[in-house]
Protein backbone atom coordinates (compact mmCIF):
# COMPACT_ATOMS: atom_id res chain seq x y z
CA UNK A 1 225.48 195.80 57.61
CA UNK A 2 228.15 198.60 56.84
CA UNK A 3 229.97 200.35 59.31
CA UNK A 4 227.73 203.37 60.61
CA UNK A 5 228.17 205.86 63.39
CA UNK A 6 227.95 204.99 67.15
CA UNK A 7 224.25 203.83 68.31
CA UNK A 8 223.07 202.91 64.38
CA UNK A 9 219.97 200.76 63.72
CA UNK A 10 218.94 198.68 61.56
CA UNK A 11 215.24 198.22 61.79
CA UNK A 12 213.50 194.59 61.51
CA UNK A 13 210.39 193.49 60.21
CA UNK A 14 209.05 190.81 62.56
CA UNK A 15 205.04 190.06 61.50
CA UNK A 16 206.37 186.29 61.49
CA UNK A 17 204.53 183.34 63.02
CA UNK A 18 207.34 181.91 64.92
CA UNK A 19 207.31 183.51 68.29
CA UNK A 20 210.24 182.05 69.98
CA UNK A 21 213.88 181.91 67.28
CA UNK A 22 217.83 182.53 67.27
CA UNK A 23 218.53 185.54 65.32
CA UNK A 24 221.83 186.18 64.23
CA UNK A 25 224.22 188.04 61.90
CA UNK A 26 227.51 189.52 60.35
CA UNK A 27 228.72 192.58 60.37
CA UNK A 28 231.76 194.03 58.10
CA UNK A 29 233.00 197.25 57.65
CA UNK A 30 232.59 199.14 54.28
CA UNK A 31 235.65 198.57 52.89
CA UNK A 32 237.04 196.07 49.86
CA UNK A 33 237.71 193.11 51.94
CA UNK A 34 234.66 193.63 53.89
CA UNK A 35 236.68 193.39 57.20
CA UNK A 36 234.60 191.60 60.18
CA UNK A 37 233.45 194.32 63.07
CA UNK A 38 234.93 192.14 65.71
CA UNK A 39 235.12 192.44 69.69
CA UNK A 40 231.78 195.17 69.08
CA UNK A 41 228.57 195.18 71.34
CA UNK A 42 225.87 194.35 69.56
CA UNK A 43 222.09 194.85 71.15
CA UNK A 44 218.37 194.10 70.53
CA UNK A 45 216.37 196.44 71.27
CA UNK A 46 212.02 196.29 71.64
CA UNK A 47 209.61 198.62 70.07
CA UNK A 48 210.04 200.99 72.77
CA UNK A 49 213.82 201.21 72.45
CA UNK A 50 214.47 199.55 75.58
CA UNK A 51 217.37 196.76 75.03
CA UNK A 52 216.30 193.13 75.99
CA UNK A 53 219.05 190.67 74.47
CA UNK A 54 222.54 191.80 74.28
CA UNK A 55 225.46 190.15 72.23
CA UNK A 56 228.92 190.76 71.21
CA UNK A 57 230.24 190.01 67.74
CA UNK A 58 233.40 187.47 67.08
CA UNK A 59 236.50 187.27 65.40
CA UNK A 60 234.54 186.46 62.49
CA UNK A 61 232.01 189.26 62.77
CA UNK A 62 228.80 187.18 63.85
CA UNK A 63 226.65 187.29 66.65
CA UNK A 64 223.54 185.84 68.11
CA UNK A 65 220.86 185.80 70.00
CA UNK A 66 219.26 183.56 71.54
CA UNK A 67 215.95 182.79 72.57
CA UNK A 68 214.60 185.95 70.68
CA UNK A 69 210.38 186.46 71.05
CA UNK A 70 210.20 188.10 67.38
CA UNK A 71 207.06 189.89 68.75
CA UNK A 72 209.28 192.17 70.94
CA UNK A 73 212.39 192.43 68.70
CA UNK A 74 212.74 195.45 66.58
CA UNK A 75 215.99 197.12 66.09
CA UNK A 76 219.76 195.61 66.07
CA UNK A 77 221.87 198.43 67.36
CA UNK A 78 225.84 198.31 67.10
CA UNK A 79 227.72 199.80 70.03
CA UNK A 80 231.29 201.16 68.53
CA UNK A 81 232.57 202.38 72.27
């Protein structure tokens, strides 16, 4: 994912048989050496907007989630406050 402006989304495509998974990911500014977005809120929202896992990304860029029911996840939203 490339850096974006406060509140971006990245929409997911969840018509997936497993129900119940980790989902995780890295983030990295647009740049050359693809700097990791570190110290960054990072949240999962449903279908309706409404955030129901939250995360935070590391020194590395990553995050996770845990326990994610694909049938409610939608959007990964980066908070840049």
């Amino acid at each position: 994912m490339k850096k974006k402006e406060a509140g971006t989304t990245v929409s997911l495509k969840t018509e997936m048989a497993v129900k119940w998974t980790n989902l995780a990911g890295k983030l990295t500014y647009d740049n050359p050496d693809l700097t990791p977005v570190t110290g960054k809120k990072v949240n999962l929202l449903n279908t309706a907007g409404k955030v129901i896992k939250t995360s935070g990304t590391n020194k590395f860029g990553t995050f996770i989630f845990t326990g994610v029911n694909l049938n409610d996840a939608d959007k990964v939203e980066l908070d840049f406050n």
